[in-house]
N, C-alpha and C. Protein backbone atom coordinates (compact mmCIF):
# COMPACT_ATOMS: atom_id res chain seq x y z
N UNK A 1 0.85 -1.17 0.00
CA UNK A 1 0.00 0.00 0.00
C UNK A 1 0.89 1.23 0.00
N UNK A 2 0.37 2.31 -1.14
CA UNK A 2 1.73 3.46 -1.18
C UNK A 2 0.56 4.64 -0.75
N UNK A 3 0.44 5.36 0.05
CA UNK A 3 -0.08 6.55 0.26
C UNK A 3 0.82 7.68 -0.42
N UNK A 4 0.70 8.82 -1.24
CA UNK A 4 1.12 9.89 -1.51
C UNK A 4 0.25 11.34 -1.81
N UNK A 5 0.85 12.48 -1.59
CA UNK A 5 0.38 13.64 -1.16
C UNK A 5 0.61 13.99 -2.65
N UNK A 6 -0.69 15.04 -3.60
CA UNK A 6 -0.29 15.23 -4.99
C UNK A 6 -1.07 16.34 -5.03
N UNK A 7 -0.11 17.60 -5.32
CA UNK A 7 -0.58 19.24 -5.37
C UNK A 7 -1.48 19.18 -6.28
N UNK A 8 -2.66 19.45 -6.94
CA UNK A 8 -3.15 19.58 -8.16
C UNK A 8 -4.02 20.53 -8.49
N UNK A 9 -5.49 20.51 -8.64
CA UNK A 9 -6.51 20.85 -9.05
C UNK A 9 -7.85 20.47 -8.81
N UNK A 10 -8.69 21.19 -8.32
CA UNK A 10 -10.01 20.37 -8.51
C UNK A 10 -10.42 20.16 -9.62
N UNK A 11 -10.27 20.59 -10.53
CA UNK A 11 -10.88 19.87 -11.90
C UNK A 11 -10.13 18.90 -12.38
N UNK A 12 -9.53 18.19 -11.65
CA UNK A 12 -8.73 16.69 -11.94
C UNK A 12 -9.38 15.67 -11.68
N UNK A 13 -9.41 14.57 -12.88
CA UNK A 13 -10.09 13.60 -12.68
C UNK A 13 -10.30 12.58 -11.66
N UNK A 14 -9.19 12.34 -10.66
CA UNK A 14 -8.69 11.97 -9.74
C UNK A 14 -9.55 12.14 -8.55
N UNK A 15 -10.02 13.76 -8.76
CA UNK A 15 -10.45 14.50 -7.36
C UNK A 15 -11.99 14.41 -7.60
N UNK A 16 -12.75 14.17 -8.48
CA UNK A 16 -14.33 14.35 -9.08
C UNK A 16 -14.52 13.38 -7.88
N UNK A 17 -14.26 11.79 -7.52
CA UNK A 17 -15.33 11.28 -6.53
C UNK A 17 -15.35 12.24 -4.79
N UNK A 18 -14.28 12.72 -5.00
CA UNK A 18 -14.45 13.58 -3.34
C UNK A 18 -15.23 14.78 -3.80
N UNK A 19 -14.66 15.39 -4.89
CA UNK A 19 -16.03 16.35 -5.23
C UNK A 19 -17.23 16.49 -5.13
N UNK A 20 -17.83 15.12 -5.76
CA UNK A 20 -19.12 15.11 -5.72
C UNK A 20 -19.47 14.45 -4.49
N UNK A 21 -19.00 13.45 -3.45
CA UNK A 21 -18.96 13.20 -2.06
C UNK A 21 -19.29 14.60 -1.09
N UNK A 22 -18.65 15.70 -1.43
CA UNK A 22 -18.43 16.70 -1.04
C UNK A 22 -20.02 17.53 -1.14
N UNK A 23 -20.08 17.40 -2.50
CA UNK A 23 -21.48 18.49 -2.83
C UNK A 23 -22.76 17.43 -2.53
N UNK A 24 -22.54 16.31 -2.39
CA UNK A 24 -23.71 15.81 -1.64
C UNK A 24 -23.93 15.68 -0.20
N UNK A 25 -23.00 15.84 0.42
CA UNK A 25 -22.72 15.89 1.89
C UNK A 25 -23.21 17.47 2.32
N UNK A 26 -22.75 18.74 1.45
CA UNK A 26 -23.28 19.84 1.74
C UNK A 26 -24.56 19.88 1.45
N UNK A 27 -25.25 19.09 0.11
CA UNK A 27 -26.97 19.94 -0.19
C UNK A 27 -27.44 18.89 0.60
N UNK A 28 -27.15 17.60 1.49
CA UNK A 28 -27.94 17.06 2.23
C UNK A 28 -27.47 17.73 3.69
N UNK A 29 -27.02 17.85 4.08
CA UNK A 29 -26.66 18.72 5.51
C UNK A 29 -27.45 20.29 5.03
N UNK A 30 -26.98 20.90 4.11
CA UNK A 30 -27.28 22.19 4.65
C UNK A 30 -28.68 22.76 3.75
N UNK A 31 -28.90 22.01 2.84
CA UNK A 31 -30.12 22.19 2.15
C UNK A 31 -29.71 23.31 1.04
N UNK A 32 -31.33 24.38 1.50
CA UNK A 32 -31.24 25.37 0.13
C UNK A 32 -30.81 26.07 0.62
N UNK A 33 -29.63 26.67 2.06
CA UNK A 33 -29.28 27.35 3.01
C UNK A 33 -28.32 28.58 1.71
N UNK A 34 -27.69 27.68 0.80
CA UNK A 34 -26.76 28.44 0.10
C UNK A 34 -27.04 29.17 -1.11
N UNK A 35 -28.55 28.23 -1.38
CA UNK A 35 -29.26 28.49 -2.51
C UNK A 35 -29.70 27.08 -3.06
N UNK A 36 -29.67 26.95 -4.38
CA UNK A 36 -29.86 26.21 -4.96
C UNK A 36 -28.45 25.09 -4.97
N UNK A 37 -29.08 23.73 -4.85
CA UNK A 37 -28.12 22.98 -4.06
C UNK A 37 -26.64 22.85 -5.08
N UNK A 38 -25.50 22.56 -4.92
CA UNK A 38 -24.25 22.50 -5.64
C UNK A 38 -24.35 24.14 -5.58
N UNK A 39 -24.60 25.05 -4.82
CA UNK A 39 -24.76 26.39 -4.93
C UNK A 39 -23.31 26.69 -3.78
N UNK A 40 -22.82 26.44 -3.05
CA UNK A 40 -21.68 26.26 -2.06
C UNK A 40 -20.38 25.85 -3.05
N UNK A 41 -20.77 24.71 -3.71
CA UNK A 41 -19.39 24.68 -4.51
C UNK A 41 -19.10 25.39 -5.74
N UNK A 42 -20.27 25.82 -6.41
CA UNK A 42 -19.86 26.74 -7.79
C UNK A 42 -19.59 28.49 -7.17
N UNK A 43 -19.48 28.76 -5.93
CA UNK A 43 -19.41 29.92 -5.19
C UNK A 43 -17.77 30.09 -5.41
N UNK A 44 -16.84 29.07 -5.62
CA UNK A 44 -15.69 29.79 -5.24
C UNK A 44 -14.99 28.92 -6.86
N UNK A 45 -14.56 29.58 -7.57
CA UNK A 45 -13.98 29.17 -8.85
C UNK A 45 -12.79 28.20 -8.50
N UNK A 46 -12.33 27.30 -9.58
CA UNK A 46 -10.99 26.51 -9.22
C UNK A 46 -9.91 27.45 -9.43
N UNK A 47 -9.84 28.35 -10.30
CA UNK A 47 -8.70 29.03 -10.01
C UNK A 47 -8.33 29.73 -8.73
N UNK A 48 -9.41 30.07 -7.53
CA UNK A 48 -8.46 30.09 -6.85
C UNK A 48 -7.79 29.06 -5.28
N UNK A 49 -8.10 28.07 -6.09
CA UNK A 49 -7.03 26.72 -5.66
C UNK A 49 -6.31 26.09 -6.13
N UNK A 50 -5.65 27.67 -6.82
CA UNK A 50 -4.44 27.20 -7.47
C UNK A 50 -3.58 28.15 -7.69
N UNK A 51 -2.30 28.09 -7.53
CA UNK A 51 -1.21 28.85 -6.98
C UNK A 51 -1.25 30.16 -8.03
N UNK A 52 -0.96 31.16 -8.21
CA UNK A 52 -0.42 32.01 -6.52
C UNK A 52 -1.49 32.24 -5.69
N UNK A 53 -2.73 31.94 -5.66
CA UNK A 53 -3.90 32.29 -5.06
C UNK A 53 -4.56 30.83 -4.17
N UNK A 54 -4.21 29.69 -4.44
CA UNK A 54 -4.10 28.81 -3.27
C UNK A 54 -3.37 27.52 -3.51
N UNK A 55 -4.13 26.63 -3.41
CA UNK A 55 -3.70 25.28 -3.92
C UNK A 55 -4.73 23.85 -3.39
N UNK A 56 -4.44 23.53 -3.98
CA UNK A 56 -5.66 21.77 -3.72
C UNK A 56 -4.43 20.88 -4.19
N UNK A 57 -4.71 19.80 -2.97
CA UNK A 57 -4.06 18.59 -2.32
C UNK A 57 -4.96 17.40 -2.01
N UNK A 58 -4.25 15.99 -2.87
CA UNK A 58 -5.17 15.23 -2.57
C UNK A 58 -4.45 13.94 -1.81
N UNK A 59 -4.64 13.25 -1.40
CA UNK A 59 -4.16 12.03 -0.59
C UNK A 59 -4.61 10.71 -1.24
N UNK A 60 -3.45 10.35 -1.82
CA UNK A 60 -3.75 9.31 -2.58
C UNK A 60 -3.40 8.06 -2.07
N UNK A 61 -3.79 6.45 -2.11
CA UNK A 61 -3.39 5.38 -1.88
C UNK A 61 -3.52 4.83 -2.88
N UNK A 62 -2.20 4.05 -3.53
CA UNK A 62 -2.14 2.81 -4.73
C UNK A 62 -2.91 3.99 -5.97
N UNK A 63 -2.77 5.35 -5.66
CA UNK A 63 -3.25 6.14 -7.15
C UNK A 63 -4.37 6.47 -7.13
N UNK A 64 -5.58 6.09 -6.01
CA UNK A 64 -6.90 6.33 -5.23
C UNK A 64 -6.63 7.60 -4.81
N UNK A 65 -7.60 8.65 -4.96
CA UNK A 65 -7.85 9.82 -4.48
C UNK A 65 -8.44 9.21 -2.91
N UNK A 66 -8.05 9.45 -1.96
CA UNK A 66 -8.70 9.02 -0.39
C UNK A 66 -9.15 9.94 0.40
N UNK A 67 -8.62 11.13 0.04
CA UNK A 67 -8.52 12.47 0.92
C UNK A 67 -8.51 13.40 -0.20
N UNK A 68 -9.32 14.77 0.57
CA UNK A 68 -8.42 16.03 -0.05
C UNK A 68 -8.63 17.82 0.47
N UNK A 69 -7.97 18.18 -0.15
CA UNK A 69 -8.71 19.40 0.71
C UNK A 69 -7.85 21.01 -0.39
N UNK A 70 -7.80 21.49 -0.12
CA UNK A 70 -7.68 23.20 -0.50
C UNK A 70 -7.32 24.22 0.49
N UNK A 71 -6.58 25.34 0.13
CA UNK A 71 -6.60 26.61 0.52
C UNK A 71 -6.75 27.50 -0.58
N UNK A 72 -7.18 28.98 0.09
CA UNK A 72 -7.19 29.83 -0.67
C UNK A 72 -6.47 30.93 -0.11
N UNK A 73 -5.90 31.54 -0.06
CA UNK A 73 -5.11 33.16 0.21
C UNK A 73 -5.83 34.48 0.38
N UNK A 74 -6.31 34.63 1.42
CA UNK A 74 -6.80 36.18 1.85
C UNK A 74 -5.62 37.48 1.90
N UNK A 75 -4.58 37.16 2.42
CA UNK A 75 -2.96 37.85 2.65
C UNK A 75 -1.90 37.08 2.02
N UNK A 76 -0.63 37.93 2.57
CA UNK A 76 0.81 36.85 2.47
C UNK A 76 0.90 35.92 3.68
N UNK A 77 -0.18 36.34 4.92
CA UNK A 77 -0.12 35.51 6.37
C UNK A 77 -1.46 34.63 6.25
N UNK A 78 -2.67 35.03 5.36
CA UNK A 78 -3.61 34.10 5.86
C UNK A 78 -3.82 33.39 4.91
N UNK A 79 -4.56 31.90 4.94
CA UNK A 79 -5.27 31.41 4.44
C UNK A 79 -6.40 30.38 4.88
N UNK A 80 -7.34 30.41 4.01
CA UNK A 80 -8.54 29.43 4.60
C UNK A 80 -9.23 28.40 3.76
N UNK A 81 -8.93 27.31 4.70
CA UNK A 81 -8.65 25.81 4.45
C UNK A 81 -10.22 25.78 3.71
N UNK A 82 -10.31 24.96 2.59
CA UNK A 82 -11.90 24.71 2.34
C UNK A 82 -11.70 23.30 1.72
N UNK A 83 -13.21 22.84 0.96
CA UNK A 83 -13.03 21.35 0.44
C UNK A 83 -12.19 20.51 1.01
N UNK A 84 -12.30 20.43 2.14
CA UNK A 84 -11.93 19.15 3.18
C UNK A 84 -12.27 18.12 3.14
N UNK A 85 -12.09 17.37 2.34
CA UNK A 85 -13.04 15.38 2.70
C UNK A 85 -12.49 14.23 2.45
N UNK A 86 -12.73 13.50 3.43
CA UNK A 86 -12.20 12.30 3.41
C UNK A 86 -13.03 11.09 2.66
C-alpha cells in the first residue's frame, strides 16, 4: 500500500469522486441554506485553488484519491482551508 500527497486541481479527474462526495454531503446537511443545491461549490472558482492564489491537495493510496482538501489566500499571512473530505 503506497499513500502519496499530490498538489493539483479540482478539476482533476482523480479529485471528481471527493467532489461530488463533497457536494452531496453539503446539499444534504445544509439544504437550500446556500441556494440552490451545488450552490456552495460553484461559489468559489478553481482558479483560486491554485497557486499564486491557493492550492488543492489530494491524498492518494495505490493512485486512489482518499482524501483532499484546498486553501485559498486572503494575505501573504492568511489562508482558509476549504473542500476538506475524506
Amino acid at each position: 500500500m503506497t499513500d502519496s500527497f499530490l498538489y493539483t486541481t479540482p478539476i482533476d479527474p482523480r479529485a471528481a469522486p471527493l467532489i461530488e462526495a463533497l457536494t452531496w454531503e453539503y446539499t444534504t446537511r445544509y439544504g437550500d441554506y446556500f441556494g440552490e443545491p451545488g450552490e456552495e461549490m460553484r461559489r468559489y472558482p478553481a482558479e483560486l485553488f491554485a497557486p499564486p492564489h491557493g492550492n488543492f491537495l489530494l491524498l492518494t493510496r495505490d493512485g486512489n484519491a482518499i482524501a483532499g482538501g484546498a486553501f485559498k489566500l486572503y494575505d501573504e499571512r492568511t489562508a482558509e482551508l476549504k473542500r476538506v473530505w475524506t
